[in-house]
C-alpha atoms as a PDB file:
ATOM      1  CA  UNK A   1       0.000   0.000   0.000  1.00  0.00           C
ATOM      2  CA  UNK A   2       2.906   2.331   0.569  1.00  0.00           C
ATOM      3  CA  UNK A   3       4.327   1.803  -2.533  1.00  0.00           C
ATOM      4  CA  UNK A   4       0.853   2.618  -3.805  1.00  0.00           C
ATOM      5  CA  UNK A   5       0.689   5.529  -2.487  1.00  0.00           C
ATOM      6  CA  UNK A   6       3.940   6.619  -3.920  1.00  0.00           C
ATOM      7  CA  UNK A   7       3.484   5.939  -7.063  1.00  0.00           C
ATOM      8  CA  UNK A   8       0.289   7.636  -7.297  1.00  0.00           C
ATOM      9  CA  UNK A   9       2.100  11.025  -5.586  1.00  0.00           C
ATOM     10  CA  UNK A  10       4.953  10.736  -8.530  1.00  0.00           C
ATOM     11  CA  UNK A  11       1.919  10.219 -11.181  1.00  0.00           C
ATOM     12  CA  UNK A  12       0.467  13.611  -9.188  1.00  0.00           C
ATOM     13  CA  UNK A  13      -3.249  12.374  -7.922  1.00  0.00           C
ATOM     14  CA  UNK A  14      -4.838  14.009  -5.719  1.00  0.00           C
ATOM     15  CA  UNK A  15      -4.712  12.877  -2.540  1.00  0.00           C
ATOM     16  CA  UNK A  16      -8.531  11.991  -2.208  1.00  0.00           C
ATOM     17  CA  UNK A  17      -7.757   9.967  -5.774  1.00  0.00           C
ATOM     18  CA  UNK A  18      -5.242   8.626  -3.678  1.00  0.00           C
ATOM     19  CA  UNK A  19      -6.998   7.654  -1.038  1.00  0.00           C
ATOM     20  CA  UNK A  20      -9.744   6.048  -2.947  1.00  0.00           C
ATOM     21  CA  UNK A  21      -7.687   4.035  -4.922  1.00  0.00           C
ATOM     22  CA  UNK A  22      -5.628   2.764  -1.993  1.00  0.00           C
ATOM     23  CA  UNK A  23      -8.967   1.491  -0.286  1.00  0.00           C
ATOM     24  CA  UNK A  24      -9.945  -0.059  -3.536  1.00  0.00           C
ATOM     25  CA  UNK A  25      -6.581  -2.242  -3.598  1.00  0.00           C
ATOM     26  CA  UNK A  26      -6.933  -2.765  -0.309  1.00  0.00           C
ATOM     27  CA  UNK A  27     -10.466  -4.163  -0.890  1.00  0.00           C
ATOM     28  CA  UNK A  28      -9.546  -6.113  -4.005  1.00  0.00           C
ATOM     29  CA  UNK A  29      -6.956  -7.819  -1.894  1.00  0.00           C
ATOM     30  CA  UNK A  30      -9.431  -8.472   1.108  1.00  0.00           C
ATOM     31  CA  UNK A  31     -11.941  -9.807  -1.055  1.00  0.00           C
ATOM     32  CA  UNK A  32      -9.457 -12.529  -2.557  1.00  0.00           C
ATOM     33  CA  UNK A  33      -8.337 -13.576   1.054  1.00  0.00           C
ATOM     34  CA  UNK A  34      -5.174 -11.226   0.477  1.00  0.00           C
ATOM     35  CA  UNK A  35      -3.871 -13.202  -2.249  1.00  0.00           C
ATOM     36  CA  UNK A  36      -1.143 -10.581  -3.802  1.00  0.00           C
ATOM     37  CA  UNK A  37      -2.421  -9.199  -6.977  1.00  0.00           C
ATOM     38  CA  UNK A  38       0.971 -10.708  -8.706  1.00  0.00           C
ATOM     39  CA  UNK A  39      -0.796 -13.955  -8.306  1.00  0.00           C
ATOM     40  CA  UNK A  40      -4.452 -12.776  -9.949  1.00  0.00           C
ATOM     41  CA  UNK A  41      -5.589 -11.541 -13.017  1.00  0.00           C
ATOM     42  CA  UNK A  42      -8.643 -11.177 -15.169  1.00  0.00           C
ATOM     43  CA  UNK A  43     -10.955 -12.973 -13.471  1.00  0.00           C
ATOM     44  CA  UNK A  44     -10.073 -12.422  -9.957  1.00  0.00           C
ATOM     45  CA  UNK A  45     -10.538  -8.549 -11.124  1.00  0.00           C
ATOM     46  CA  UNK A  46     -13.609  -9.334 -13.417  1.00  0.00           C
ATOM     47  CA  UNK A  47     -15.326 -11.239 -10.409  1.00  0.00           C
ATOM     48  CA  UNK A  48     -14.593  -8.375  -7.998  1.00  0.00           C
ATOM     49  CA  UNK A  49     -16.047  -5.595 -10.580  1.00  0.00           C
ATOM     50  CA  UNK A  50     -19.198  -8.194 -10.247  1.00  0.00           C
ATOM     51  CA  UNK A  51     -19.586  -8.389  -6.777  1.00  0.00           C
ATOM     52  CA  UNK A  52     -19.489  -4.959  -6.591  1.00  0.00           C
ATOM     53  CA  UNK A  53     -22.250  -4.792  -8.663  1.00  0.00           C
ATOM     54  CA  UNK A  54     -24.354  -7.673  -7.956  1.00  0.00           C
ATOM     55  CA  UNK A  55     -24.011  -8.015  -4.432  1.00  0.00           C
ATOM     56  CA  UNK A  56     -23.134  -4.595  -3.153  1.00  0.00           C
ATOM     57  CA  UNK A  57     -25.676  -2.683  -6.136  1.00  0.00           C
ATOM     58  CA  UNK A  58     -22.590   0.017  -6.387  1.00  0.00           C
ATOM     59  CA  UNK A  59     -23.583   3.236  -8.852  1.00  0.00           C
ATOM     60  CA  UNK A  60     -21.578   2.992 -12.154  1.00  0.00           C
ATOM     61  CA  UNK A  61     -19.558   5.339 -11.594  1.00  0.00           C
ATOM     62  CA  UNK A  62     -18.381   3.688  -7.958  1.00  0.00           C
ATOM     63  CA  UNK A  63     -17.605   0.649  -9.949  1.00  0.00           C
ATOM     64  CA  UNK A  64     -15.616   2.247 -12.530  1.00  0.00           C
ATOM     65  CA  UNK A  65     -13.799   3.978 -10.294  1.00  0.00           C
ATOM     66  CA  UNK A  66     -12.567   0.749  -8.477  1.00  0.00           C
ATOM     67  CA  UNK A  67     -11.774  -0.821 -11.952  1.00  0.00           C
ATOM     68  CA  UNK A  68      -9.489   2.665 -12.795  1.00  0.00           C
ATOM     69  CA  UNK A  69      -7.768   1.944  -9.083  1.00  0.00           C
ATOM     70  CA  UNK A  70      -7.411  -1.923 -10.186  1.00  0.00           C
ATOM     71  CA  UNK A  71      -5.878  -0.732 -13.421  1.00  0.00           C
ATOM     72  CA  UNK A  72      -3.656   1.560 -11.932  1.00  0.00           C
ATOM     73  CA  UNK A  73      -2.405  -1.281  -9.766  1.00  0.00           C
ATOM     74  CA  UNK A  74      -1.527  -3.518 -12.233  1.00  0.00           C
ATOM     75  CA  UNK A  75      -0.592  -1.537 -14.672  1.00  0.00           C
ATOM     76  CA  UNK A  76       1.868   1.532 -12.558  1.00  0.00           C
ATOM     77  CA  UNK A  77       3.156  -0.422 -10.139  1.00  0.00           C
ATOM     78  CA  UNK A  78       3.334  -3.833 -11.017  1.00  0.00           C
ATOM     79  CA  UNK A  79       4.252  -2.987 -14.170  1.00  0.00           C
ATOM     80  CA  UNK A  80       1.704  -5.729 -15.671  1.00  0.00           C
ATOM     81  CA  UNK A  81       1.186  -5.412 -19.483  1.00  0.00           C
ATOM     82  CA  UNK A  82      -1.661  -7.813 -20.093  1.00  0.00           C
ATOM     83  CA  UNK A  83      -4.500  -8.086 -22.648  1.00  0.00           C
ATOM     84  CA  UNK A  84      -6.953  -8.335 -20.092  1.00  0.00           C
ATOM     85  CA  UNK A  85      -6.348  -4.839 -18.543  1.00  0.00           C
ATOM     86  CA  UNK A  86      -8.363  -3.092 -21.676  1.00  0.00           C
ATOM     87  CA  UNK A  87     -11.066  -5.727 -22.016  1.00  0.00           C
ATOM     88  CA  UNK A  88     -12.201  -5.607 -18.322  1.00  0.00           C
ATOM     89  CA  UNK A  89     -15.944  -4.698 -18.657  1.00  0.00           C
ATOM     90  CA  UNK A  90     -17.018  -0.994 -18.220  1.00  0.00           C
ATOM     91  CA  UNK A  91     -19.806   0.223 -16.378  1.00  0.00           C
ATOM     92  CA  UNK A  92     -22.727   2.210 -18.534  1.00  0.00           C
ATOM     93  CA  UNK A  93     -23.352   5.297 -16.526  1.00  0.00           C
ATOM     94  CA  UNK A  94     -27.206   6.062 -17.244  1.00  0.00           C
ATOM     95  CA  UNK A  95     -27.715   9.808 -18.216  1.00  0.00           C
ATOM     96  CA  UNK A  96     -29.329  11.390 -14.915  1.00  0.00           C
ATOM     97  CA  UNK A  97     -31.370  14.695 -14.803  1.00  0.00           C
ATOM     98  CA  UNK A  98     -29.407  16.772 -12.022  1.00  0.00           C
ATOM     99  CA  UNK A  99     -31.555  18.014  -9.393  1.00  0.00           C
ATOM    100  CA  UNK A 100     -32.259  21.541  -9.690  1.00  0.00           C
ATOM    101  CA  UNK A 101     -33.583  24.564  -7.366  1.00  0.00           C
ATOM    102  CA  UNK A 102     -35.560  27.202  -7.964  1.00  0.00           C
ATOM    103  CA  UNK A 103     -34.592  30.915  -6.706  1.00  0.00           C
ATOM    104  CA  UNK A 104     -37.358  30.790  -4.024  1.00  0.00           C
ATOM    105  CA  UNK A 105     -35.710  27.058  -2.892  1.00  0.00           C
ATOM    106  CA  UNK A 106     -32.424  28.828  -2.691  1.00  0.00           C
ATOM    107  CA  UNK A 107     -33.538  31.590  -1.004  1.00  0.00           C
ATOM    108  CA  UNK A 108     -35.109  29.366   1.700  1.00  0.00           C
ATOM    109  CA  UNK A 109     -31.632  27.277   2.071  1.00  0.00           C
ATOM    110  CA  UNK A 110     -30.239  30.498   2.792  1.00  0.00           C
ATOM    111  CA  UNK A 111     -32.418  31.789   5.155  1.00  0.00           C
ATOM    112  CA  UNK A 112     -31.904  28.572   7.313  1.00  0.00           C
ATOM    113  CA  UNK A 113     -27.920  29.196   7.622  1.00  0.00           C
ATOM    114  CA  UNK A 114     -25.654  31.544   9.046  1.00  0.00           C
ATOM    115  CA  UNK A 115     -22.044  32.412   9.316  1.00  0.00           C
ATOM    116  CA  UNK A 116     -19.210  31.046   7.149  1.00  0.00           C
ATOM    117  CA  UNK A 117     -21.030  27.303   6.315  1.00  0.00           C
ATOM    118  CA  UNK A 118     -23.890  30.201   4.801  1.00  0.00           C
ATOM    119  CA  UNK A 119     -20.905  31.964   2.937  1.00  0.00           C
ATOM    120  CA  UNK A 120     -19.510  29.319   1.288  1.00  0.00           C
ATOM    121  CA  UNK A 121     -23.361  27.850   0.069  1.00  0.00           C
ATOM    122  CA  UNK A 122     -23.567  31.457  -1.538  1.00  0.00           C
ATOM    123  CA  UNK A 123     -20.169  30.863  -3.204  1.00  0.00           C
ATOM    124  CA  UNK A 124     -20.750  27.695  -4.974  1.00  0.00           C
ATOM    125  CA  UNK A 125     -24.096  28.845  -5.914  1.00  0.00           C
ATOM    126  CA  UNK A 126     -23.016  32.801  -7.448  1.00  0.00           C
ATOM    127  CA  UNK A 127     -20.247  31.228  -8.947  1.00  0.00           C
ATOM    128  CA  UNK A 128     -21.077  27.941 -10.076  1.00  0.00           C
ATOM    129  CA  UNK A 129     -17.942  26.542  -7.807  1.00  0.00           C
ATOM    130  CA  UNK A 130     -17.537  22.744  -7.394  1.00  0.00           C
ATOM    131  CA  UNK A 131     -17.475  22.174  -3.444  1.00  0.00           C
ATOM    132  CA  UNK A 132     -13.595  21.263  -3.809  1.00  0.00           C
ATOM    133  CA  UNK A 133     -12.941  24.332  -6.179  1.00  0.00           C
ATOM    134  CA  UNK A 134     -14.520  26.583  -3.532  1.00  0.00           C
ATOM    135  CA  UNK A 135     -12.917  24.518  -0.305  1.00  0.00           C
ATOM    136  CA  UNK A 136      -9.543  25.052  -2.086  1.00  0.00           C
ATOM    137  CA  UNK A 137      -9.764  28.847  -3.353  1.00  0.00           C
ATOM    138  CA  UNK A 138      -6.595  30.873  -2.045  1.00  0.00           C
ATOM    139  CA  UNK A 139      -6.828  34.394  -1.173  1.00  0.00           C
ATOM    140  CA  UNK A 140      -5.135  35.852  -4.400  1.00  0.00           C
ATOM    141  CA  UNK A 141      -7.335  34.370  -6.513  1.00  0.00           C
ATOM    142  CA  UNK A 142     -10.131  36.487  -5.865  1.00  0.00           C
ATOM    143  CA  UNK A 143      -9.893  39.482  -7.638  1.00  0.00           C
ATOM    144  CA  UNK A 144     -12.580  41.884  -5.909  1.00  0.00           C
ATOM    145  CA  UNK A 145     -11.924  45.040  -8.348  1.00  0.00           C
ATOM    146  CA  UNK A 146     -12.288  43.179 -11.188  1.00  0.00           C
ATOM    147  CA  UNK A 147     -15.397  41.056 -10.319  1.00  0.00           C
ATOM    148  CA  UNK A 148     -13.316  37.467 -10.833  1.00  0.00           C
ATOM    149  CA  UNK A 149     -12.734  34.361  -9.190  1.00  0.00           C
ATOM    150  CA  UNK A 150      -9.901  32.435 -10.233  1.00  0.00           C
ATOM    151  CA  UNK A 151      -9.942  28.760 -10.049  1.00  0.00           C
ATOM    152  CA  UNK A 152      -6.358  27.381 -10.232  1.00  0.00           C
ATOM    153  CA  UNK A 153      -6.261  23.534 -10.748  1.00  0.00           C
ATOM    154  CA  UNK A 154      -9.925  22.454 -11.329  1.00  0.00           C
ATOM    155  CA  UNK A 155     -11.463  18.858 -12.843  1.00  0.00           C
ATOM    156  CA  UNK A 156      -9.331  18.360 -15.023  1.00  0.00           C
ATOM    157  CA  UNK A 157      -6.191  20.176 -13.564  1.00  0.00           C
ATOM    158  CA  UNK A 158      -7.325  23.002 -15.681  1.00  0.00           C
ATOM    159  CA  UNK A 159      -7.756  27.156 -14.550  1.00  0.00           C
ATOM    160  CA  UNK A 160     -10.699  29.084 -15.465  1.00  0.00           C
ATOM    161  CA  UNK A 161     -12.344  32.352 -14.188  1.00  0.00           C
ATOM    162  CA  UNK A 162     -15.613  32.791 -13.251  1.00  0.00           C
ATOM    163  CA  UNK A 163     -17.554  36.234 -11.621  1.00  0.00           C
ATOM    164  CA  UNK A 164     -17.350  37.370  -8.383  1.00  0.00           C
ATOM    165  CA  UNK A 165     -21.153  38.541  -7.802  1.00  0.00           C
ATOM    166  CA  UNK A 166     -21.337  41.919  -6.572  1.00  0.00           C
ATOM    167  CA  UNK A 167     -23.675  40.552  -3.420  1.00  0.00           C
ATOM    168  CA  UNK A 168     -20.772  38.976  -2.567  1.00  0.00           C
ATOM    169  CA  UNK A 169     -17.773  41.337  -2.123  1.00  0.00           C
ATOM    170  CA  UNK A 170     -18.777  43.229   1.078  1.00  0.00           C
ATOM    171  CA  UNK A 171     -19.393  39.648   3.214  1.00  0.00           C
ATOM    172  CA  UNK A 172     -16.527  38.166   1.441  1.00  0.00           C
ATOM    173  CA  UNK A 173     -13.943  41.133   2.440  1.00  0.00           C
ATOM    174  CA  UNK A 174     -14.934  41.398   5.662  1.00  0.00           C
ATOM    175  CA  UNK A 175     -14.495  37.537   5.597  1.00  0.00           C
ATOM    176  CA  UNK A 176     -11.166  37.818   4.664  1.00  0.00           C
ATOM    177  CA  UNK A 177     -10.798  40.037   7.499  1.00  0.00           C
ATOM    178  CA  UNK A 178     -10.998  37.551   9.882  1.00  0.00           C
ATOM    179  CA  UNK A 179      -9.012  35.285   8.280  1.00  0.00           C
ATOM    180  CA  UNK A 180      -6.477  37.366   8.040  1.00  0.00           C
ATOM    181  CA  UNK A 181      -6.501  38.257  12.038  1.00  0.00           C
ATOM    182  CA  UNK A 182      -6.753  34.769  12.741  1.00  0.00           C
ATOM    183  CA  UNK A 183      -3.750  34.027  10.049  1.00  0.00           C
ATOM    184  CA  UNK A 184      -1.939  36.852  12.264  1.00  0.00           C
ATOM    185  CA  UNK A 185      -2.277  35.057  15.131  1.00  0.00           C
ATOM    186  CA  UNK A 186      -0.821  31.729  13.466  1.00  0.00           C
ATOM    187  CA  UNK A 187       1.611  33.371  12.730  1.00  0.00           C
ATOM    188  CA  UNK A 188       2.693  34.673  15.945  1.00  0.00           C
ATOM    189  CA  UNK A 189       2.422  31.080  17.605  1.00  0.00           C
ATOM    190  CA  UNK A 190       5.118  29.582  15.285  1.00  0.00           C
ATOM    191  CA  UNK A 191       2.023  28.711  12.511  1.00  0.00           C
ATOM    192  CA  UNK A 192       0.581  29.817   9.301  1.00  0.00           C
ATOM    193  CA  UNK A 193       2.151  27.876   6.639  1.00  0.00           C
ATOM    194  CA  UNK A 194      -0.352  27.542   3.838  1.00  0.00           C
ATOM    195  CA  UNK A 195       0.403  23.973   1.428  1.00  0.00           C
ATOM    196  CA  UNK A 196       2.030  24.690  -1.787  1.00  0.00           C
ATOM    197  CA  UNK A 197       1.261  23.630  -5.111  1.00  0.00           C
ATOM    198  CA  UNK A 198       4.625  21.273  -6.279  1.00  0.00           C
ATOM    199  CA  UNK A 199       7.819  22.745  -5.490  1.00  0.00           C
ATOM    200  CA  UNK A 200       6.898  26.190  -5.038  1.00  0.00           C
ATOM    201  CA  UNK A 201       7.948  26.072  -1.114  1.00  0.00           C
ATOM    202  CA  UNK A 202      11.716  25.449  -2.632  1.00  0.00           C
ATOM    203  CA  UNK A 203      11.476  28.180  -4.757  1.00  0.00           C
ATOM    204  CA  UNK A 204       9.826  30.578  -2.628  1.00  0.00           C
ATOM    205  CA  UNK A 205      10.967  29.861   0.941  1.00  0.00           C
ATOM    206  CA  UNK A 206       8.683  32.386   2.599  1.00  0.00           C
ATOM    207  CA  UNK A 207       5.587  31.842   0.376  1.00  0.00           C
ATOM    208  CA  UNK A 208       4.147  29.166   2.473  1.00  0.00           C
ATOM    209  CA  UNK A 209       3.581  32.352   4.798  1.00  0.00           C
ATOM    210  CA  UNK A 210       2.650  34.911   2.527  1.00  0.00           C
ATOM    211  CA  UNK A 211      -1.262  35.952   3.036  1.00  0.00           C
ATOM    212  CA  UNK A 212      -2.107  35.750  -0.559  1.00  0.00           C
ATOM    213  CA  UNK A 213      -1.345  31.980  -0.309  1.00  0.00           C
ATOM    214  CA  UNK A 214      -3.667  31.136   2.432  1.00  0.00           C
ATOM    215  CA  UNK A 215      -7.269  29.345   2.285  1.00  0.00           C
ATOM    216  CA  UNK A 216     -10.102  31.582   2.036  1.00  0.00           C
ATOM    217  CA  UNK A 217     -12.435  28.880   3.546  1.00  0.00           C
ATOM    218  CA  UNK A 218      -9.266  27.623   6.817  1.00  0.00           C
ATOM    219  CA  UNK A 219     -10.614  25.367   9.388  1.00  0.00           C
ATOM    220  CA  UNK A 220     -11.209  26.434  12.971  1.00  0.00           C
ATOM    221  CA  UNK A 221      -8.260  24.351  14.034  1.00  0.00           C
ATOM    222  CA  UNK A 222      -4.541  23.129  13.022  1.00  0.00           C
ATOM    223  CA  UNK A 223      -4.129  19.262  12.012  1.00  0.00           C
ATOM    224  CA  UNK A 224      -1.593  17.257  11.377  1.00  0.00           C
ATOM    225  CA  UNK A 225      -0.656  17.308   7.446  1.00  0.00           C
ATOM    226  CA  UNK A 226      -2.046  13.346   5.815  1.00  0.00           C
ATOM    227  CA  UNK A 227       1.218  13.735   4.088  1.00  0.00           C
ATOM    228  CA  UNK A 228       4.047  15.214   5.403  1.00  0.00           C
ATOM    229  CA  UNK A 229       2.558  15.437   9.156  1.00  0.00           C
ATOM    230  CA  UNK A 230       3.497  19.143   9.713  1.00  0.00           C
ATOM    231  CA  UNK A 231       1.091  20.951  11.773  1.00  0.00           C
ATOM    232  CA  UNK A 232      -1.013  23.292   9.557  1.00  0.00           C
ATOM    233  CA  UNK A 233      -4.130  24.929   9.418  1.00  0.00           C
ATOM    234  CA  UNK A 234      -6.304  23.423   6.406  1.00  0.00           C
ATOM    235  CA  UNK A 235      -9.116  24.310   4.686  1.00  0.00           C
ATOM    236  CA  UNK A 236     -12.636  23.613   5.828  1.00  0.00           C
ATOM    237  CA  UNK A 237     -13.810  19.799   5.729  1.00  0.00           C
ATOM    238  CA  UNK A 238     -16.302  19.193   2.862  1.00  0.00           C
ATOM    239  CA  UNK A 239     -18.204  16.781   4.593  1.00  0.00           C
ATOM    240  CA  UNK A 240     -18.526  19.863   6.986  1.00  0.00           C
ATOM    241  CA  UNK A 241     -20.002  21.936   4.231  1.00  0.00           C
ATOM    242  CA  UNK A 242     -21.856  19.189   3.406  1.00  0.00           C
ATOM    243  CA  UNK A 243     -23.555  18.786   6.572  1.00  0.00           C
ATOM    244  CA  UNK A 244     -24.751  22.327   7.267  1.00  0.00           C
ATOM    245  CA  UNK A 245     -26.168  22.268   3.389  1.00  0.00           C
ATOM    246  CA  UNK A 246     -28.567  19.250   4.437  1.00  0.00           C
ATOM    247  CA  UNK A 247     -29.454  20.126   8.202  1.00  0.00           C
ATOM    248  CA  UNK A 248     -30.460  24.024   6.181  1.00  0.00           C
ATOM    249  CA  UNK A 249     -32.344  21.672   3.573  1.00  0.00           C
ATOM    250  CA  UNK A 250     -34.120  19.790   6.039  1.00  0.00           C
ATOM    251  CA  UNK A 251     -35.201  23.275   8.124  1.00  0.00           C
ATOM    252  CA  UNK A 252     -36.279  24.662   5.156  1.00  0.00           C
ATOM    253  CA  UNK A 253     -38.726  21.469   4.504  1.00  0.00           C
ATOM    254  CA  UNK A 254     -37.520  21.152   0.958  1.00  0.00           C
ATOM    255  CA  UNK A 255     -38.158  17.586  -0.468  1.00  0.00           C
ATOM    256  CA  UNK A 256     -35.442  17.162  -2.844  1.00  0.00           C
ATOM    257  CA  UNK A 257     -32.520  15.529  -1.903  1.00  0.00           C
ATOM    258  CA  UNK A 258     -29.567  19.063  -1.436  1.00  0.00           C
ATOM    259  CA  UNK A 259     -26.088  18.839  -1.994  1.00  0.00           C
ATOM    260  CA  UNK A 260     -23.473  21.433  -2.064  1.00  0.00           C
ATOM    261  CA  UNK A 261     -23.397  20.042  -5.821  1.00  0.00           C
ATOM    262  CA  UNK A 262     -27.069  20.881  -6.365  1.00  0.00           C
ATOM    263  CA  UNK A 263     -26.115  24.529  -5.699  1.00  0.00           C
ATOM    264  CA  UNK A 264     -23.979  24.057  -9.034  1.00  0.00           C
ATOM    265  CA  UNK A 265     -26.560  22.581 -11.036  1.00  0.00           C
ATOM    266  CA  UNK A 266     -28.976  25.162  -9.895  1.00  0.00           C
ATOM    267  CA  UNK A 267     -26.451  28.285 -10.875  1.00  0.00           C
ATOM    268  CA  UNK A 268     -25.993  26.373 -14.282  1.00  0.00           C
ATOM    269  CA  UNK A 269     -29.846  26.355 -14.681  1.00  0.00           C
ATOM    270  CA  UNK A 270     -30.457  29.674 -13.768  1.00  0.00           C
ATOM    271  CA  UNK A 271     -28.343  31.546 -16.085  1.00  0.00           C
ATOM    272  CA  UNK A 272     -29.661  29.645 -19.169  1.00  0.00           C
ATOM    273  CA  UNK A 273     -32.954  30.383 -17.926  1.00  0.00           C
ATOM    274  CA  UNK A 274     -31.993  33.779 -17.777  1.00  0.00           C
ATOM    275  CA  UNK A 275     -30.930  33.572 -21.136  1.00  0.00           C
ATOM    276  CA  UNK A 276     -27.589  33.703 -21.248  1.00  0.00           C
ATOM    277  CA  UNK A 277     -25.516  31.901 -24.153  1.00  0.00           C
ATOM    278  CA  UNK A 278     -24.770  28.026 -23.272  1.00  0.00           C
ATOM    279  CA  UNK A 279     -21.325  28.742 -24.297  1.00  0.00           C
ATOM    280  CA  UNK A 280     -20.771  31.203 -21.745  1.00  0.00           C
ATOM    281  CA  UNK A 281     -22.038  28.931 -19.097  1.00  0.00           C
ATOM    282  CA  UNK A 282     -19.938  26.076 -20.586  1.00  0.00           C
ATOM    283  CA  UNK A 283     -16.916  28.112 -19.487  1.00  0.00           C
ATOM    284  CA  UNK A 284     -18.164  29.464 -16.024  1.00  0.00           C
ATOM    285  CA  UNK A 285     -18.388  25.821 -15.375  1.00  0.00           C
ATOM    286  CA  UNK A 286     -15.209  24.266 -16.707  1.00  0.00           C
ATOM    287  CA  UNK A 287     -17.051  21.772 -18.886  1.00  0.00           C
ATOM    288  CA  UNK A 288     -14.846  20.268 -21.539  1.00  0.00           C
ATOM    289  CA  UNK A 289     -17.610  19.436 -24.243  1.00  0.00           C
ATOM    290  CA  UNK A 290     -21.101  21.518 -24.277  1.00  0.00           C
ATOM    291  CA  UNK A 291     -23.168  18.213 -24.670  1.00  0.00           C
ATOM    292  CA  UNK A 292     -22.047  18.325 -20.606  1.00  0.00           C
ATOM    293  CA  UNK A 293     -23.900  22.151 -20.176  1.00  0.00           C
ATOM    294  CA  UNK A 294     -26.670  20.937 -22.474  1.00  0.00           C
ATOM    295  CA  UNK A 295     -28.360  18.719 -19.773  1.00  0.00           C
ATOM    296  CA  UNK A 296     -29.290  21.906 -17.988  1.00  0.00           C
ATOM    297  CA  UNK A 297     -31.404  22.944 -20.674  1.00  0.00           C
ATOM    298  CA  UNK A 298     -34.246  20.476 -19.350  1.00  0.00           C
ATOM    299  CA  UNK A 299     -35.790  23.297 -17.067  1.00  0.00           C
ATOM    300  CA  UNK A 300     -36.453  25.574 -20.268  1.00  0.00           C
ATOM    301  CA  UNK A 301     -39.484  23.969 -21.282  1.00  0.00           C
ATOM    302  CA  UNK A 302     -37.648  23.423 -25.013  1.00  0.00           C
ATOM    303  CA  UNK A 303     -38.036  20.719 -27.261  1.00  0.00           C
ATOM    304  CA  UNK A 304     -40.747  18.203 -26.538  1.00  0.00           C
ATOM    305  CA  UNK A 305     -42.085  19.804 -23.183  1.00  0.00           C
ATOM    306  CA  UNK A 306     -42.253  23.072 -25.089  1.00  0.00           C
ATOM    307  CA  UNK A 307     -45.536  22.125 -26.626  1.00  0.00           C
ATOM    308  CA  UNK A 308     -48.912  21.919 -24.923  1.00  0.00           C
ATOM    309  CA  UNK A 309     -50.410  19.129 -23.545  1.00  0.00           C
ATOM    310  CA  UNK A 310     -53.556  17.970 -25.732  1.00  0.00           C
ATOM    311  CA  UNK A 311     -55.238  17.894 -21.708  1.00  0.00           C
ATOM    312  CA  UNK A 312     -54.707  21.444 -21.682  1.00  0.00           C
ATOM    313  CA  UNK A 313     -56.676  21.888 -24.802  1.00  0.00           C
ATOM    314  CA  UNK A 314     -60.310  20.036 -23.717  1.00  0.00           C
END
């Protein structure tokens, strides 16, 4: 597993990739009464894939992603070239309408939370922010003068900007504010190093420190670094964010299921709804292909549910 986990750091994943596709070796080995994967092959992997999907009734997606982490396994570290790895049977994801909110939904989630949890829901939905993208947003990439949000290193590994709504730039500033009193403070206790993106912290000794490199989002408390174990103050928790999106759901008595996602899908909606050209929206969000930003369009009341209902006519 350690190896693992090295060789994913050299190939750059992220470390909840890395994570993920440690447990799913782990798993795979488990579920083979920790035979070593030197000694399996296509049908030890092919009848894992199926008890994942038989017996455990895993999502698509869940199931590819343990055959990517099986693949990876075999094929990075153990340096396995067979003919098996390609022909390994790949989930159909089903096309899924997202679940959407209207304005007067959102406004009701709103109402129901306070402080910075309420802060970052009004993030992710003004700007269309994935929860990570908006958990992982440093101070100089928000650009208040110019109305822009930066987002360094998205899906993808790829930057985009997106706007900065206007409702936004008092709370936010006087956000930062406090950040930057509480980054103060770090710093006078022996603190305040922010993570660096690759080697940057070689290059720039004192940029770990610099304000412009902290969180935006920091958690209330230090912890321990998952990777190098230095003492640091991270960003907030997602499952955090998570949390205080579905306890405001639940006060609010909305009946559809609300994510931090859903916030996404509902900024995405909006804007076409408003009008706006899909192409715009297809770079707010960061999607490579517009067939992605097209599955919004199911709100409009275009194409076949643009026409009225022969009931309507009697």
């Amino acid at each position: 597993m350690d190896q693992l986990r090295e060789r994913l750091r050299v190939r750059h994943y992220s470390l909840r990739t890395e994570d993920a596709y440690v447990d799913w070796a782990r798993r795979f080995i488990l579920f083979h009464g920790k035979r070593h994967p030197r000694d399996m092959g296509a049908l030890e992997v092919q009848a894992f894939l199926s008890h994942l999907a038989v017996d455990r009734r895993v999502s698509p997606s869940t199931q590819n992603q343990a055959k990517a982490a099986l693949l990876f396994l075999y094929r990075d570290l153990l340096a396995v070239d067979l003919p098996w790895l390609s022909e390994v049977v790949q989930a159909r994801r089903q096309p899924r309408l997202p679940v959407v909110l209207t304005p007067g939904e959102v406004r009701a989630l709103f109402d129901q939370m306070e402080g910075g949890m309420a802060l970052v829901a009004q993030v992710l939905y003004g700007t269309g922010l994935r929860l990570m993208e908006g958990l992982r947003l440093r101070v100089k990439d928000v650009e208040f003068e110019r109305r822009e949000i930066v987002v360094r290193d998205g899906k993808g590994g790829k930057d985009r900007v997106t706007m900065l709504p206007d409702r936004l730039a008092e709370p936010l500033q006087a956000h930062l504010e406090r950040v930057r009193a509480l980054h103060a403070r770090d710093l006078e206790e022996g603190f305040g190093e922010a993570p660096l993106p690759d080697a940057l912290g070689v290059k720039g000794p004192h940029a770990a420190r610099a304000w412009g490199w902290q969180w935006v989002f920091p958690s209330v408390q230090r912890s321990a670094d998952p990777r190098s174990g230095v003492i640091r103050r991270h960003h907030l928790h997602p499952e955090s964010v998570q949390k205080a999106v579905r306890l405001a759901a639940r006060a609010a008595e909305l009946v559809k299921p609300v994510t931090p996602h859903v916030l996404r899908h509902s900024f995405a909606t909006h804007l076409l709804a408003a009008g706006h050209d899909i192409r715009t929206v297809q770079e707010l969000l960061g999607h490579k292909d517009v067939a992605t930003t097209m599955i919004y369009t199911h709100v409009l009341n275009r194409g076949g549910r643009g026409v009225a209902s022969p009931l309507d006519g009697l």
